[in-house]
Every structure is written in structure tokens, then in C-alpha cells.
Protein backbone atom coordinates (compact mmCIF):
# COMPACT_ATOMS: atom_id res chain seq x y z
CA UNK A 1 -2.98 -39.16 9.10
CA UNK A 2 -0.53 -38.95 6.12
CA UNK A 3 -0.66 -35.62 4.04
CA UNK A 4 -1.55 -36.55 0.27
CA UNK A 5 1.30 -37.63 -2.14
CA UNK A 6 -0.04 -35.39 -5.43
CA UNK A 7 1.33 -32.06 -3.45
CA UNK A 8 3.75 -30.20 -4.84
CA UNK A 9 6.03 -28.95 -2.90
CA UNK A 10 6.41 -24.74 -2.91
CA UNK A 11 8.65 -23.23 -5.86
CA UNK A 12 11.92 -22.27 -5.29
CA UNK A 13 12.15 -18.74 -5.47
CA UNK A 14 15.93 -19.11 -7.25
CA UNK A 15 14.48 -20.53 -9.79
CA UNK A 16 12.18 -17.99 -11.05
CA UNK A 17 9.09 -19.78 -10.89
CA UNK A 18 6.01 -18.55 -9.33
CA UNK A 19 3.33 -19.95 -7.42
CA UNK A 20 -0.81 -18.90 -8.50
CA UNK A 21 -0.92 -17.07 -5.06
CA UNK A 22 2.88 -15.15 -5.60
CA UNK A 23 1.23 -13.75 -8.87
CA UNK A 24 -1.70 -12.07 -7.02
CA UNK A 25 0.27 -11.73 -3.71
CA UNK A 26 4.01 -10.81 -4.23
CA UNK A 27 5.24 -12.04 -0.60
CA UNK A 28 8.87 -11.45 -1.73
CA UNK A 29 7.90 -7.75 -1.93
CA UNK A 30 7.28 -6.78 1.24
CA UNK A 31 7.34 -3.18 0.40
CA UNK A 32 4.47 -3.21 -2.57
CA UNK A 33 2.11 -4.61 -0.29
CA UNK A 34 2.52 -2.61 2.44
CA UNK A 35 2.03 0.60 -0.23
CA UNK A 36 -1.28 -1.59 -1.33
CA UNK A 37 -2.86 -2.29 2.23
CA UNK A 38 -1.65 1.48 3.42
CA UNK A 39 -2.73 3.06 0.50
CA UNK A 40 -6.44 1.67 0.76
CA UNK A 41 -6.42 2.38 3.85
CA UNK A 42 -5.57 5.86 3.82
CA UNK A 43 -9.18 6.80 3.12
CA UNK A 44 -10.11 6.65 6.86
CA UNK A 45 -10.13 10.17 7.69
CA UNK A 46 -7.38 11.45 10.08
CA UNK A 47 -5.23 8.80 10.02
CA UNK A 48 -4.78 8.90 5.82
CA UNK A 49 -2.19 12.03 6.11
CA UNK A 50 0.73 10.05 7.62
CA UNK A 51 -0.72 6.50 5.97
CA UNK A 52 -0.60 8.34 2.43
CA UNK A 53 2.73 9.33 3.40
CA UNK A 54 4.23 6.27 3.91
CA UNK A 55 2.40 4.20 0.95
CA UNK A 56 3.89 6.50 -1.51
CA UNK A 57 7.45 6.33 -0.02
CA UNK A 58 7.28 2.31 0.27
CA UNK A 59 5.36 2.41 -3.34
CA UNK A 60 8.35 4.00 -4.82
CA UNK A 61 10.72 1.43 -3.28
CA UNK A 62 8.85 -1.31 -4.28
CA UNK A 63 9.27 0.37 -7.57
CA UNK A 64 12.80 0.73 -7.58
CA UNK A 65 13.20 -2.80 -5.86
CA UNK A 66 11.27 -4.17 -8.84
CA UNK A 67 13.38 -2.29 -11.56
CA UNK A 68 16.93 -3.31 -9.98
CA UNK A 69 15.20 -6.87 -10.19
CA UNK A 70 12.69 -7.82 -12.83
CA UNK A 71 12.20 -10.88 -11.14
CA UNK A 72 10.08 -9.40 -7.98
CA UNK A 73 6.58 -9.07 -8.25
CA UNK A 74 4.29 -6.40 -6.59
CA UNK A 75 4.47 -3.06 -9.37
CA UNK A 76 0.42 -3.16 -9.65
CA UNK A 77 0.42 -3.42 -5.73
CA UNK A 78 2.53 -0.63 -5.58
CA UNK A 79 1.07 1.47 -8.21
CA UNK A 80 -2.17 0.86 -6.62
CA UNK A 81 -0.64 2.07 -3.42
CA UNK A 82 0.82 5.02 -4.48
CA UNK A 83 -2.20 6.13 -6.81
CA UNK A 84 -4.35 5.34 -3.41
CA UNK A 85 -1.71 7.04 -1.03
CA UNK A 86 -2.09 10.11 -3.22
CA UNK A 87 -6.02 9.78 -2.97
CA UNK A 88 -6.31 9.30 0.82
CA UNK A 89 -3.44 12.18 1.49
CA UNK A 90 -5.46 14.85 -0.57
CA UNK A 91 -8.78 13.45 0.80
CA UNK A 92 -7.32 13.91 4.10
CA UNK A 93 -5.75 17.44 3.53
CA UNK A 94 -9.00 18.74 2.25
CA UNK A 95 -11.00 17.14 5.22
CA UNK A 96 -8.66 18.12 8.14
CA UNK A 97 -8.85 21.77 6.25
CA UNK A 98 -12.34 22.04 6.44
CA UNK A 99 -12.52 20.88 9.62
CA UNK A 100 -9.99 23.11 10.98
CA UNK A 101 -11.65 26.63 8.94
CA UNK A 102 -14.72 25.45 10.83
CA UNK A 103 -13.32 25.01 14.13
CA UNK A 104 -11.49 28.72 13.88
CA UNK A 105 -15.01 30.14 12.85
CA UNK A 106 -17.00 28.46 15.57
CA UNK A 107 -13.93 30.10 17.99
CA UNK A 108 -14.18 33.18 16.73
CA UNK A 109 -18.06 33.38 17.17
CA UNK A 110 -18.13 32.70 20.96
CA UNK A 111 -15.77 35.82 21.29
């Protein structure tokens, strides 16, 4: 079986064109999405302190990658990742705090 003729074949990243799926997924910016999926993800309780961490650090040098080079996609991914980084870490901080003031209580009753 022959693949069809009417495909185009992918754009050439050189030449500044982008595909439909580079504008809502910016593959060359490897950085943004990993700020995006880290940043959602940073919501799951105990494990959003170090993933809110590290989505605002690669956030910001998606950021910076994108300003040296207007060309790259990815600064909503990023943003996104960051604002959600910043979420999940503060969610996290407040949880784990709680959790913690409890545990010391509950300790200090069986005294």
C-alpha cells in the first residue's frame, strides 16, 4: 500500500513556518511543556512541592529561550506552568503544614 500523494510533507523549522499541531504544541520548546505538564500536575498533594519547583524554574527558561528567539513557541505553556507551579507549590505548603501541626498535636496528646 502506497501512502497518499496530497501529503505535505512536515515544515521546515528554518523556515519559520509552523505546523496546526506546533501552534498548540511547541515541540521545539522542550522546556515550556515540561513547565505546562509539571505545573498541572503539581496539584497532587505531596509530590507538588518539588513539581512546583521545577515548573517555575523550566517556565522561566522557556521564557528566556523564547525572548532570545521570537521564533520558539511555548510562552502560554510556560506561563500556564509557572502560574500552575505557583498554585500546586502553595497548595502543597499549606497541605503538608496542616498535616504536619496535626501530626505534632496528635504526638503530643499520647504523652
Amino acid at each position: 500500500m502506497h501512502p497518499p500523494t496530497n501529503m505535505t510533507p512536515p515544515s521546515d523549522p528554518s523556515s519559520g513556518a509552523t505546523s496546526f499541531v506546533e501552534t498548540f504544541i511547541p515541540s521545539n520548546n522542550g522546556n515550556a511543556l515540561l513547565s505546562y505538564y509539571l505545573g498541572i500536575f503539581s496539584i497532587i498533594p505531596c509530590f507538588g512541592l518539588v513539581m512546583g519547583i521545577v515548573a517555575f524554574i523550566t517556565g522561566r527558561k522557556a521564557l528566556k529561550t523564547i525572548k532570545e528567539d521570537p521564533r520558539i513557541k511555548g510562552g502560554t505553556h510556560a506561563k500556564v506552568g509557572i502560574g500552575c507551579g505557583l498554585i500546586g507549590f502553595v497548595f502543597n505548603a499549606i497541605i503538608m503544614s496542616i498535616a504536619l501541626a496535626v501530626f505534632i498535636e496528635e504526638m503530643s496528646k499520647k504523652k
